[in-house]
C-alpha atoms as a PDB file:
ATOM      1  CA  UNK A   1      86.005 105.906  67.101  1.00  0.00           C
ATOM      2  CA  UNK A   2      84.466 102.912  65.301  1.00  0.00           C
ATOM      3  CA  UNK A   3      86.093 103.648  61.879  1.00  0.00           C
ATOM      4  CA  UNK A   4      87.217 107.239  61.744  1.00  0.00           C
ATOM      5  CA  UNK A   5      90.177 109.273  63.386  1.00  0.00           C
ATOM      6  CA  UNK A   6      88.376 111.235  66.345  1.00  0.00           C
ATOM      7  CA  UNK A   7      84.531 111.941  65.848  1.00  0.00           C
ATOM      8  CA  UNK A   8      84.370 114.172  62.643  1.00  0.00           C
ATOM      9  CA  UNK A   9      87.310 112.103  61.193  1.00  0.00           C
ATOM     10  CA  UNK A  10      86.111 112.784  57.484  1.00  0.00           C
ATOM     11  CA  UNK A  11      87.455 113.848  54.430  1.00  0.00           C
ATOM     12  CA  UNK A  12      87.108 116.951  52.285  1.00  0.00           C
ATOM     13  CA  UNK A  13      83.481 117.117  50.768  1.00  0.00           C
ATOM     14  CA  UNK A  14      82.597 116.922  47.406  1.00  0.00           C
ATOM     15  CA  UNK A  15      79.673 119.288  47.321  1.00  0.00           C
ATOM     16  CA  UNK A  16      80.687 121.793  45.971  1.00  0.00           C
ATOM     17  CA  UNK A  17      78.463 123.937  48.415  1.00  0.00           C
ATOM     18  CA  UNK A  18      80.247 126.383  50.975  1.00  0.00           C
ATOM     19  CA  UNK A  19      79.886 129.718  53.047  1.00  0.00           C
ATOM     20  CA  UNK A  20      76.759 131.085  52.955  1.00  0.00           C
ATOM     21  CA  UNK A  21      75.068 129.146  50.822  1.00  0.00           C
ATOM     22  CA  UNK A  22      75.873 125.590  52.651  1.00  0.00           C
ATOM     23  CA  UNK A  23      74.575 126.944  55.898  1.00  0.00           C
ATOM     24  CA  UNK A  24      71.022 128.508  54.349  1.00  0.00           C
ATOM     25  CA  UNK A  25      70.586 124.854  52.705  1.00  0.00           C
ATOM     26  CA  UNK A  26      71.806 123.823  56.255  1.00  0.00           C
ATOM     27  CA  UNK A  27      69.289 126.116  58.149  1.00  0.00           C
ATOM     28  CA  UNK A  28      66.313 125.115  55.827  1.00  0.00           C
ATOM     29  CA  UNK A  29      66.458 121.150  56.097  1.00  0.00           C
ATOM     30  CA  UNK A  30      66.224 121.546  59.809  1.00  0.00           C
ATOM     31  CA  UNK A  31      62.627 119.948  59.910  1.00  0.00           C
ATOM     32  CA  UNK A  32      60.951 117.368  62.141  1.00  0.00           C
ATOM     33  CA  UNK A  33      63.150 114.540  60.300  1.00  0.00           C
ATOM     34  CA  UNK A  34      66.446 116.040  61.103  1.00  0.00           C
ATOM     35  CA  UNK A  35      69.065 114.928  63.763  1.00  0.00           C
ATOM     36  CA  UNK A  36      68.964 117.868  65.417  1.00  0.00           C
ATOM     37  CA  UNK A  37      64.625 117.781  65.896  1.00  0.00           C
ATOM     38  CA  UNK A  38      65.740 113.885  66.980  1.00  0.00           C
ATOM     39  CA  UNK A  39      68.088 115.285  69.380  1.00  0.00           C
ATOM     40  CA  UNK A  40      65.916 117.620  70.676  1.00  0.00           C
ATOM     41  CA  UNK A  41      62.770 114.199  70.790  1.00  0.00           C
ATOM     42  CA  UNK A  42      65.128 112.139  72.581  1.00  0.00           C
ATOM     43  CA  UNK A  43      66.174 114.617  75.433  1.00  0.00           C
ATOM     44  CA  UNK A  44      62.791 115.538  76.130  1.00  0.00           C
ATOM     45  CA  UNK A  45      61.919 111.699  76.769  1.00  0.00           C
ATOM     46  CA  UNK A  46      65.047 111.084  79.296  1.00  0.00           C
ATOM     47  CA  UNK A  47      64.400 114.596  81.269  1.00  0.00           C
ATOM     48  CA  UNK A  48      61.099 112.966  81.695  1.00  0.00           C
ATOM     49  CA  UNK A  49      62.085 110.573  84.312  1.00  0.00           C
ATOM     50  CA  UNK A  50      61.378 111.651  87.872  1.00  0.00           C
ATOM     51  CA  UNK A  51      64.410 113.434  89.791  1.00  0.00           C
ATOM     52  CA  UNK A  52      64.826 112.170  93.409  1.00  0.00           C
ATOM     53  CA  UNK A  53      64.416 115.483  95.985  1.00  0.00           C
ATOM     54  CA  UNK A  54      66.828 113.842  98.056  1.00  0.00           C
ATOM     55  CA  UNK A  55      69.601 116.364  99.532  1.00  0.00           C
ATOM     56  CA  UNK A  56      73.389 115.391  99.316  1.00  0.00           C
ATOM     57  CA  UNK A  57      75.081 115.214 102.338  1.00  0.00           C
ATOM     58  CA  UNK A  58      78.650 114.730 103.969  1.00  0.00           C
ATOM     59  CA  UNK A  59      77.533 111.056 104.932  1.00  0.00           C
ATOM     60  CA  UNK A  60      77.682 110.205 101.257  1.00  0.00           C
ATOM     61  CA  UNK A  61      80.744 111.255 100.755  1.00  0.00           C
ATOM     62  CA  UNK A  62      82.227 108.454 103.556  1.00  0.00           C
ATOM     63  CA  UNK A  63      84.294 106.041 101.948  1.00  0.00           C
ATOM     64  CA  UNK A  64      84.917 107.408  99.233  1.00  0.00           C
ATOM     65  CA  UNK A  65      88.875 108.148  98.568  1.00  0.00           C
ATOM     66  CA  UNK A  66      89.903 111.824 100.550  1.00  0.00           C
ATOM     67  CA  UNK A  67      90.399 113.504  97.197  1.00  0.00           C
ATOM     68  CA  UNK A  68      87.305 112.099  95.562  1.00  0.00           C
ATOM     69  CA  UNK A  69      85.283 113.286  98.657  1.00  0.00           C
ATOM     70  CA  UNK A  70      87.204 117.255  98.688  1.00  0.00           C
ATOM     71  CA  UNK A  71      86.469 117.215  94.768  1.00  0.00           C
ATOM     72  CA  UNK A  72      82.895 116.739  94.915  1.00  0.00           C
ATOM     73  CA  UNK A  73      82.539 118.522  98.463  1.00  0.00           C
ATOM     74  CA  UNK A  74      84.258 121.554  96.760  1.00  0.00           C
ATOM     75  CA  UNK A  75      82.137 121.456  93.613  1.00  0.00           C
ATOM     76  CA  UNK A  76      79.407 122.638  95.797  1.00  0.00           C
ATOM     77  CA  UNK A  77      77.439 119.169  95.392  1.00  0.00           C
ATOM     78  CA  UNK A  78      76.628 119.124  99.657  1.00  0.00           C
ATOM     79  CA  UNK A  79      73.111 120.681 100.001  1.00  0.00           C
ATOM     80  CA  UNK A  80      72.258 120.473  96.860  1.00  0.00           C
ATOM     81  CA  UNK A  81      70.053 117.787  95.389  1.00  0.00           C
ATOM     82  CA  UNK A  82      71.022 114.852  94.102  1.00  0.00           C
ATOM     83  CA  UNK A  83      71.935 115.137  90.457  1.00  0.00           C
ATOM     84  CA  UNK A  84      69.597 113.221  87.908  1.00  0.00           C
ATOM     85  CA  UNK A  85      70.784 114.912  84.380  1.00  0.00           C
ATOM     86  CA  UNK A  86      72.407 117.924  83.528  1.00  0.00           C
ATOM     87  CA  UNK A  87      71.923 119.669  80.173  1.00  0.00           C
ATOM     88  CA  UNK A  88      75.089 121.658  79.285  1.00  0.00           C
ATOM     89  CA  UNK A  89      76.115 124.136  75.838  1.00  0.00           C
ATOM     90  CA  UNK A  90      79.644 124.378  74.929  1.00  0.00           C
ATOM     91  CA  UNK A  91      81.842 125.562  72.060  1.00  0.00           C
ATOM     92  CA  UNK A  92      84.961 125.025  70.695  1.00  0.00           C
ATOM     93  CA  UNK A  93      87.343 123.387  67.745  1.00  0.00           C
ATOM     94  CA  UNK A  94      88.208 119.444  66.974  1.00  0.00           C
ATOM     95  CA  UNK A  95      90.482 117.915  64.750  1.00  0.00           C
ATOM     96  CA  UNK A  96      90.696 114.466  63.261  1.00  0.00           C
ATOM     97  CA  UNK A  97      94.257 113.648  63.909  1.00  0.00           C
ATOM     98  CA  UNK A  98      97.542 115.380  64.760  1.00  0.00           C
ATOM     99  CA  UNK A  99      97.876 116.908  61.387  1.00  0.00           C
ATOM    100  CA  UNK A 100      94.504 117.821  60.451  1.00  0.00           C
ATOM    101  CA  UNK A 101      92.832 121.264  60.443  1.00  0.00           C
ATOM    102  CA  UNK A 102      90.848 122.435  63.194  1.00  0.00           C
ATOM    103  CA  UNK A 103      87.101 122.546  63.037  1.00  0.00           C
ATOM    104  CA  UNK A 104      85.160 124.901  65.069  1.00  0.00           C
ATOM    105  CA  UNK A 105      81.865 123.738  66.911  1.00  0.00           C
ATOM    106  CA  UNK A 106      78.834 124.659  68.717  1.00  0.00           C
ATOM    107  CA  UNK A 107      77.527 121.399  70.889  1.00  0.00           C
ATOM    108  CA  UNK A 108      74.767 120.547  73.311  1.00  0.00           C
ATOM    109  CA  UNK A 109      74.484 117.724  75.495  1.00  0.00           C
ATOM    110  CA  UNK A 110      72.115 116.074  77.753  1.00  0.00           C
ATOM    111  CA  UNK A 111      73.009 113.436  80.381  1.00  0.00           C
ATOM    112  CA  UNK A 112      71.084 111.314  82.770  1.00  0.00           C
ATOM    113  CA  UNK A 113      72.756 109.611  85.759  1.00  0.00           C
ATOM    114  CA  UNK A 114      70.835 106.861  88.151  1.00  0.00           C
ATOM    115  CA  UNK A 115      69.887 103.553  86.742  1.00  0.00           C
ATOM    116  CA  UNK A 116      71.029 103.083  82.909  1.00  0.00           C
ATOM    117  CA  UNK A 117      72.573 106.396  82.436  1.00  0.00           C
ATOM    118  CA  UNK A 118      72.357 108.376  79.142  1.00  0.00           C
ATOM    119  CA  UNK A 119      73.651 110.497  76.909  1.00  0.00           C
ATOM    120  CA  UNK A 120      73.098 112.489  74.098  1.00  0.00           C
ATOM    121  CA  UNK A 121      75.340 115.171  72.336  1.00  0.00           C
ATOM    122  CA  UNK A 122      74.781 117.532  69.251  1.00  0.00           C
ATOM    123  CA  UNK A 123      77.026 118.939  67.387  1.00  0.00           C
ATOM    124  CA  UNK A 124      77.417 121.775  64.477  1.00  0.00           C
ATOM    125  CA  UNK A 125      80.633 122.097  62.943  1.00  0.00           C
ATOM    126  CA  UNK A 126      82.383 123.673  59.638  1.00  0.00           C
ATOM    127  CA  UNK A 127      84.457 121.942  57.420  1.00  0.00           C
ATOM    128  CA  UNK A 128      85.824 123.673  54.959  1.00  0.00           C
ATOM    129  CA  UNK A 129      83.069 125.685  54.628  1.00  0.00           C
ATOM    130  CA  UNK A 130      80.566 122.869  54.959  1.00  0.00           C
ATOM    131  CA  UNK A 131      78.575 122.772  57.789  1.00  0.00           C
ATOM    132  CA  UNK A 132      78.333 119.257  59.494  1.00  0.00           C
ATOM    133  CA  UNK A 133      75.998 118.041  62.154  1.00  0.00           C
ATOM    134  CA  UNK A 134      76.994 115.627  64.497  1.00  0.00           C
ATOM    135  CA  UNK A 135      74.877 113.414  66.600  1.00  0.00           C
ATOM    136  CA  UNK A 136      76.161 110.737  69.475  1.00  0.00           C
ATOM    137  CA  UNK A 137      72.988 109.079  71.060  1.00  0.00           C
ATOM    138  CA  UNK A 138      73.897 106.550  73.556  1.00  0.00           C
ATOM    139  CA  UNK A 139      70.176 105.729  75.445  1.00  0.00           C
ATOM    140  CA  UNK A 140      69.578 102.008  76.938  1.00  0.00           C
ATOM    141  CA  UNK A 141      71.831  99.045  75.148  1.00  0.00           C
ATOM    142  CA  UNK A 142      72.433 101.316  71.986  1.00  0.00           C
ATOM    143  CA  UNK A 143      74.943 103.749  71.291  1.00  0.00           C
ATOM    144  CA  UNK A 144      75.205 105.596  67.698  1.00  0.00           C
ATOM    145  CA  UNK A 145      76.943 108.441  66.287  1.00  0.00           C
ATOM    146  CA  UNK A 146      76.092 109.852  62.849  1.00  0.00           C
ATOM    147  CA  UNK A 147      77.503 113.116  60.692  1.00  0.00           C
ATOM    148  CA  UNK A 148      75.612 114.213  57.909  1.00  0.00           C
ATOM    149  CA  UNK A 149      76.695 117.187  56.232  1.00  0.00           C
ATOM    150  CA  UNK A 150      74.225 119.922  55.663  1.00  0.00           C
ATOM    151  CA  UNK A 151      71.992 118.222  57.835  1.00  0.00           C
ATOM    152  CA  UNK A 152      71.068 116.116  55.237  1.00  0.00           C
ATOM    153  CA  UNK A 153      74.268 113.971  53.214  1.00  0.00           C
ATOM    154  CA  UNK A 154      75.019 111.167  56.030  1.00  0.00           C
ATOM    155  CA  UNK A 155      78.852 110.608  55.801  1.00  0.00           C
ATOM    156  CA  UNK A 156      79.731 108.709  59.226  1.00  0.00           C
ATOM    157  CA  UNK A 157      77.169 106.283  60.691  1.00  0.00           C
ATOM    158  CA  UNK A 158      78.619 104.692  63.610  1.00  0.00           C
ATOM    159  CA  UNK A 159      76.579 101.651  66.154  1.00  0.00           C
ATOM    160  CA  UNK A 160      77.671  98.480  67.712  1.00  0.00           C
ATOM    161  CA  UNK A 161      79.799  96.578  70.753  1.00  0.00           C
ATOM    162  CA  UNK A 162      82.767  99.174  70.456  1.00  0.00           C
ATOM    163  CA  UNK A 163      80.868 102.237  70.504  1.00  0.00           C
ATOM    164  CA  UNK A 164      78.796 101.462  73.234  1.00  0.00           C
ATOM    165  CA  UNK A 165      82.168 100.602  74.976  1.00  0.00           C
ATOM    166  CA  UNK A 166      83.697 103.991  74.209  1.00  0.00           C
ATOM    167  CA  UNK A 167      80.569 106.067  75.004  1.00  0.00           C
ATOM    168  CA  UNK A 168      80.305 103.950  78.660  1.00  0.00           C
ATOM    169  CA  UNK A 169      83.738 105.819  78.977  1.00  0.00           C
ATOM    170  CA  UNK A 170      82.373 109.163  77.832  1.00  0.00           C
ATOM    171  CA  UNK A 171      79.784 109.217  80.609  1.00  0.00           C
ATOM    172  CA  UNK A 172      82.042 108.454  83.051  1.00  0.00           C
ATOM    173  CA  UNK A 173      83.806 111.187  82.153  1.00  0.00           C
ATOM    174  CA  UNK A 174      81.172 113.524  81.917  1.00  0.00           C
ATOM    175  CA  UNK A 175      79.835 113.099  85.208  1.00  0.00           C
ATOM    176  CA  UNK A 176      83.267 113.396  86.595  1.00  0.00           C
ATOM    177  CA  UNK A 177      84.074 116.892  84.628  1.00  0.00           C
ATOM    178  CA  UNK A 178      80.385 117.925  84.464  1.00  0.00           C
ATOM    179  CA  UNK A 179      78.199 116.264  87.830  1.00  0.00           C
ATOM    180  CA  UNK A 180      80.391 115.496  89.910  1.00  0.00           C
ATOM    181  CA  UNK A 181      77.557 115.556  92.740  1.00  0.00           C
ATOM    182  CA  UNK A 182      76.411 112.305  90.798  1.00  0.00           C
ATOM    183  CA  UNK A 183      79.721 110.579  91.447  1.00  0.00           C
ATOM    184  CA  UNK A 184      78.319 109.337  95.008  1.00  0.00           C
ATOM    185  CA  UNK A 185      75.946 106.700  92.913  1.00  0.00           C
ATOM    186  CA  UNK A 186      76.992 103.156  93.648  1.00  0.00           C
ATOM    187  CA  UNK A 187      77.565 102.477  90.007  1.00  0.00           C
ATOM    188  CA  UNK A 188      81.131 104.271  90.965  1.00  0.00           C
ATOM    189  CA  UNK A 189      83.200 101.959  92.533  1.00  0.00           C
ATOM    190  CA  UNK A 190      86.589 103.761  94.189  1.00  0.00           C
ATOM    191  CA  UNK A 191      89.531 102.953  94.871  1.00  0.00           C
ATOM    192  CA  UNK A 192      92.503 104.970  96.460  1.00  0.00           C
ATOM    193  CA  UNK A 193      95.934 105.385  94.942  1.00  0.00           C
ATOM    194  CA  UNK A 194      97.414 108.209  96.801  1.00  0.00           C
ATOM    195  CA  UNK A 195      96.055 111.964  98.227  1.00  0.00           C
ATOM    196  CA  UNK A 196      95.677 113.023  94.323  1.00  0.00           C
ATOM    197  CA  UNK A 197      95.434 110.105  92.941  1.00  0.00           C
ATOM    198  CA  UNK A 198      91.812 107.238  92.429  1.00  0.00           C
ATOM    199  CA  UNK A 199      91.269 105.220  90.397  1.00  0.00           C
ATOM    200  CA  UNK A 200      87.366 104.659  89.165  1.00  0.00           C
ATOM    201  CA  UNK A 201      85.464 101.961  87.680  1.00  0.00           C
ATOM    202  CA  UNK A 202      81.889 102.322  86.456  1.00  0.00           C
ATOM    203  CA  UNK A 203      79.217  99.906  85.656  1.00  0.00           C
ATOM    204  CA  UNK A 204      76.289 100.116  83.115  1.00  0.00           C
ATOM    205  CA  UNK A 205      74.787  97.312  82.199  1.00  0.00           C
ATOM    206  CA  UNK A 206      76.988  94.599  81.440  1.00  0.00           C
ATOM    207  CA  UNK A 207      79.838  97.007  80.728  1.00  0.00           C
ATOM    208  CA  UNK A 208      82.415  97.834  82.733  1.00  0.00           C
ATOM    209  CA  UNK A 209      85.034 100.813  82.246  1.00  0.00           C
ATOM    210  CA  UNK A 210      87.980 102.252  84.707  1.00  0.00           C
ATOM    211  CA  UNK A 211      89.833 105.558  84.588  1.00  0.00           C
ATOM    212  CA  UNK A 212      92.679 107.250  86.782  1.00  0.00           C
ATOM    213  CA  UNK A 213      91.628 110.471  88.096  1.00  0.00           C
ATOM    214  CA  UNK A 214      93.959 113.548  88.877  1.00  0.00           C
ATOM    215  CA  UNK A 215      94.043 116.507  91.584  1.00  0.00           C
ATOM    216  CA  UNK A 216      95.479 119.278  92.313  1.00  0.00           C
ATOM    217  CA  UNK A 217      96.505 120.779  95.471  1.00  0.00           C
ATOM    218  CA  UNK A 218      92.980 123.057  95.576  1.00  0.00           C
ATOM    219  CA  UNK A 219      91.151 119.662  95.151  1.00  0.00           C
ATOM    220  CA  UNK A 220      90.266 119.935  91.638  1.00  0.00           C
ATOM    221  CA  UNK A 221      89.997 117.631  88.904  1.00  0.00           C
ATOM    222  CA  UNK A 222      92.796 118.076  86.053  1.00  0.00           C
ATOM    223  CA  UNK A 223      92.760 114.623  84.573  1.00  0.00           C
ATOM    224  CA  UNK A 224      91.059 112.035  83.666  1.00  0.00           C
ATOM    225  CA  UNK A 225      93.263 109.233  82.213  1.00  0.00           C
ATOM    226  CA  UNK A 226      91.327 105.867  80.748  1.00  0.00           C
ATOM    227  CA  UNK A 227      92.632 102.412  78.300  1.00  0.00           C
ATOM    228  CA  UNK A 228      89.143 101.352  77.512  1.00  0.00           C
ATOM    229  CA  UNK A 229      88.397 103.613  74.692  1.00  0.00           C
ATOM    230  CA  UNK A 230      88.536 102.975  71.224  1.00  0.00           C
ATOM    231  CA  UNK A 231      90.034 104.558  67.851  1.00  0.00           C
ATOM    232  CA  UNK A 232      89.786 102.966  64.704  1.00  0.00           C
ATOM    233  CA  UNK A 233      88.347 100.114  66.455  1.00  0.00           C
ATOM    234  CA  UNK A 234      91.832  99.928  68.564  1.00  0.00           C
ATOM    235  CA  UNK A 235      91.899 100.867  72.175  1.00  0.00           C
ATOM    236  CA  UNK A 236      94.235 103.497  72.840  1.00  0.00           C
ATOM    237  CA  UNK A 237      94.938 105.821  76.144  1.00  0.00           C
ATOM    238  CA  UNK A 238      92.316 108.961  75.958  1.00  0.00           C
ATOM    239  CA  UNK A 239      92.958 111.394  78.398  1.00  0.00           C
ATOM    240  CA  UNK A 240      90.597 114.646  79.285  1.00  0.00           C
ATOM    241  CA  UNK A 241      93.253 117.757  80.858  1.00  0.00           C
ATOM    242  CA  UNK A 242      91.119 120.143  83.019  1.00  0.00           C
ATOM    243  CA  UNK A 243      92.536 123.769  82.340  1.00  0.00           C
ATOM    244  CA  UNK A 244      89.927 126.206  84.058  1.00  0.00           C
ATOM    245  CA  UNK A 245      87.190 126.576  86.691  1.00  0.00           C
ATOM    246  CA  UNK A 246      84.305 128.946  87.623  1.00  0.00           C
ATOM    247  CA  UNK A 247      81.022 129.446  89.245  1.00  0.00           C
ATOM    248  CA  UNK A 248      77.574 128.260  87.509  1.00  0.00           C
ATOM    249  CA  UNK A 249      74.590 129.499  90.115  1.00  0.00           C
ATOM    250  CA  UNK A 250      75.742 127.733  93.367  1.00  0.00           C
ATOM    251  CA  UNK A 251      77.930 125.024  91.972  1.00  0.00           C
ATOM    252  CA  UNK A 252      81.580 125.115  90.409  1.00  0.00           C
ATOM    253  CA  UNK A 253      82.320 123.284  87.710  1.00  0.00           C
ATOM    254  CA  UNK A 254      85.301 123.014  85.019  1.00  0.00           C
ATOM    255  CA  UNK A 255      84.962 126.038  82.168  1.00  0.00           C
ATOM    256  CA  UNK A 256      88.062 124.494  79.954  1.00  0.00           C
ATOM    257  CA  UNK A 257      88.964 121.407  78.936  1.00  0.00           C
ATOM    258  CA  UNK A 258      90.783 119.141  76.059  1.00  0.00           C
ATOM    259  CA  UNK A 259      90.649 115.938  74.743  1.00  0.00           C
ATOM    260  CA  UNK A 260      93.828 113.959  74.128  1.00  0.00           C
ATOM    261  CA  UNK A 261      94.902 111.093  72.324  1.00  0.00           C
ATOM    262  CA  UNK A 262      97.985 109.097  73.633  1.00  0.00           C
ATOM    263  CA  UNK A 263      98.683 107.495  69.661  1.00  0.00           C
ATOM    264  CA  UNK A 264     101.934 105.440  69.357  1.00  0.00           C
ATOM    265  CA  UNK A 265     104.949 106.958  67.397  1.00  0.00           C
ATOM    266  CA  UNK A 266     105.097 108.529  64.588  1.00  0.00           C
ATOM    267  CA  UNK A 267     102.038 110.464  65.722  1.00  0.00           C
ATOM    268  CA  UNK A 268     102.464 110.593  69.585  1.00  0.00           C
ATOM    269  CA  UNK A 269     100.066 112.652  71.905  1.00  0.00           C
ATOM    270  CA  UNK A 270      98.068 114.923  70.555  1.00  0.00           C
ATOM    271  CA  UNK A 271      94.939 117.379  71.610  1.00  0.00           C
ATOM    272  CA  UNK A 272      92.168 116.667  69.074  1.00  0.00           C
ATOM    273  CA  UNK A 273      89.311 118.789  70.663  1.00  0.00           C
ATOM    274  CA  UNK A 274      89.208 122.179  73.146  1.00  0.00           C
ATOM    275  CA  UNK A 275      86.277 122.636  74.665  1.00  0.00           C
ATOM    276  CA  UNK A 276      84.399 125.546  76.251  1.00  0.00           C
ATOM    277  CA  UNK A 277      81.708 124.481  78.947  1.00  0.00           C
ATOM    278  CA  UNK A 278      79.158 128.214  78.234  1.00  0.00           C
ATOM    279  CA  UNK A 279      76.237 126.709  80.482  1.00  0.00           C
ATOM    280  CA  UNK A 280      74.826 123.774  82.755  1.00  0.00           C
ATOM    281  CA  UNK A 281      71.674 123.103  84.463  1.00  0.00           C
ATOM    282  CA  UNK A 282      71.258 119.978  86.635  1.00  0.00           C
ATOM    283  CA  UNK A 283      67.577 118.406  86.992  1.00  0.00           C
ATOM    284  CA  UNK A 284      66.249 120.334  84.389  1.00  0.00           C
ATOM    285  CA  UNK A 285      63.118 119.166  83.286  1.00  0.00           C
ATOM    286  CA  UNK A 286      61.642 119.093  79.938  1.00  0.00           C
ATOM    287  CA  UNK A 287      59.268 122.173  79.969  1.00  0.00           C
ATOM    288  CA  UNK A 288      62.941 124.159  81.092  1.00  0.00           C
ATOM    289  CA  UNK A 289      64.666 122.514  77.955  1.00  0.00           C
ATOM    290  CA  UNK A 290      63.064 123.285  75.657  1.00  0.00           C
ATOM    291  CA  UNK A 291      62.293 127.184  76.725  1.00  0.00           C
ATOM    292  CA  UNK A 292      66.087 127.141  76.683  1.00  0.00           C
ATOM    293  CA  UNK A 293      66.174 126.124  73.346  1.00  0.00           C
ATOM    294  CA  UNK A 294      63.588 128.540  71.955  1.00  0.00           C
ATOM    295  CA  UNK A 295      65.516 131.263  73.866  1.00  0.00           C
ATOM    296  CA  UNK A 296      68.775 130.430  72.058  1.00  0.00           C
ATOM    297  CA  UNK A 297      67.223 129.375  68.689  1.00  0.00           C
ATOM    298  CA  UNK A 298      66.137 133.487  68.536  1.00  0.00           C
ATOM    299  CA  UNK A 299      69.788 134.591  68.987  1.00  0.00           C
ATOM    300  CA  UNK A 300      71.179 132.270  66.489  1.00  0.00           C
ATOM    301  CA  UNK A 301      68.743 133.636  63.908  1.00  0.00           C
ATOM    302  CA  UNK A 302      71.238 136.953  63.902  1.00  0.00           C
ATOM    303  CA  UNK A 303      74.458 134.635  64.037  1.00  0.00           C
ATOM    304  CA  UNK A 304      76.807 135.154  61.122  1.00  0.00           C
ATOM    305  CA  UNK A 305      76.251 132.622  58.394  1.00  0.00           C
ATOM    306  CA  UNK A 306      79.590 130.311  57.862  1.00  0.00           C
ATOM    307  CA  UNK A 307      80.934 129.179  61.402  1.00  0.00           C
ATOM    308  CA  UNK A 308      79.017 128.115  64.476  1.00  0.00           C
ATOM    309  CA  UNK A 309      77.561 131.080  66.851  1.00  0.00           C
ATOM    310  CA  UNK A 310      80.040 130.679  69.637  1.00  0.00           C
ATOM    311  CA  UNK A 311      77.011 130.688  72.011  1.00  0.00           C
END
């Protein structure tokens, strides 16, 4: 990322305010001026747009490359209508670098897919005690990512021509891992390399990214492989390993996954995040969201102060 080693690539806090303490100040500047009430602004506005009622078939799967097709035919994506956004909680830890402690988070992301497709991820993490909020907002020609610690202290602030280039990559990925019903839009152009093997390149705006995808012999997705994202404003191989599967209502979708940098020597490959998908909804709209959030906003009230409810 523009600037930092991996997303919450930041150094040891000054503040001199941990545990308990950090997260009540944490809890109590979570007002209408917050990232997280911005977050929560922002996704209501893109789950506004109007989702097609249009039923996928086995026609739009033609052309597309034969593993491509049994991916997204096994997901469960034929019958089902087409996919417009998808609003998904996971949890998990992420690291800054090879070397450097593990953070555990809490996230929540909502994607759109059709013309101009967004994102927008949240993230609460602990460093050190410190609790750190983490916001990626990627929504028409502008992609940002800010960290503020405590919700309040902004201590990564992240725009411009390279981010929006990584975060193109991003939603390619996430609508490969996460929709991959939505992978029959024509903004996904194919291209066969063997009976496990395509290669993808996606369009949005005047951006273009690629990425080598990976199956296994049960037709599922364990790889995503891409050159055109950026670290420390370099580009550098970022790969996505798929470890797990399961069932979400009528649709299957990956339940594990890592993030992996491919960083010359001395550091070499490393994982820098493990993720945990705990929930997705597809065409949710924004009456749904937000119940969802109210719903989950109770629970966390009993979570134990100092880490991130795992739910």
């Amino acid at each position: 990322m523009n600037g930092t080693r991996g997303p919450l690539g930041v150094t040891a806090l000054g503040l001199g305010v941990v545990g308990a303490v950090g997260w009540s100040i944490h809890r109590l500047a979570r007002g209408p001026h917050s990232d997280r009430a911005e977050f929560e602004r922002r996704a209501v506005a893109e789950l506004s747009r109007p989702c097609p009622g249009r039923l996928v078939t086995d026609t739009d799967l033609g052309g597309l490359p034969e593993p491509v097709a049994r991916y997204i035919h096994r997901s469960g994506a034929i019958g089902q209508p087409e996919i417009s956004n998808s609003h998904a909680r996971v949890h998990g830890r992420i690291r800054s670098g090879a070397d450097a402690a593990w953070m555990t988070f809490t996230g929540e992301q909502v994607n759109t897919f059709g013309d101009t497709p967004s994102r927008l991820f949240f993230i609460v993490a602990a460093m050190k005690g410190v609790p750190i909020d983490v916001f990626h907002s990627f929504i028409g020609a502008d992609a940002t990512m800010r960290a503020k610690a405590l919700s309040v202290v902004t201590i990564v602030d992240h725009k411009g021509p390279e981010m929006v280039q990584s975060e193109t990559v991003t939603i390619l990925n996430d609508a490969c891992l996460m929709a991959p019903g939505a992978l029959i839009d024509p903004a996904f152009v194919w291209a066969p390399i063997d009976d496990r093997t395509a290669r993808v390149t996606f369009t949005r705006l005047d951006v273009t990214v690629s990425a080598t995808l990976h199956f296994d012999d049960a037709d599922r997705l364990i790889d995503f492989v891409s050159d055109d994202r950026r670290r420390d404003h370099t580009l550098q191989r970022w790969s996505t390993p798929i470890g797990s599967y399961r069932d979400i209502d009528d649709r299957r979708v990956m339940s594990f996954g890592e993030g992996r940098w491919h960083a010359p020597a001395p550091e070499g490959e490393f994982t820098y995040v493990e993720f945990e998908l705990d929930d997705i909804s597809y065409n949710t709209d924004p009456e749904a969201f937000l119940a969802a959030r109210t719903r989950r906003a109770r629970r966390a009230g009993a979570a134990t102060p100092g880490r991130p409810s795992p739910r």
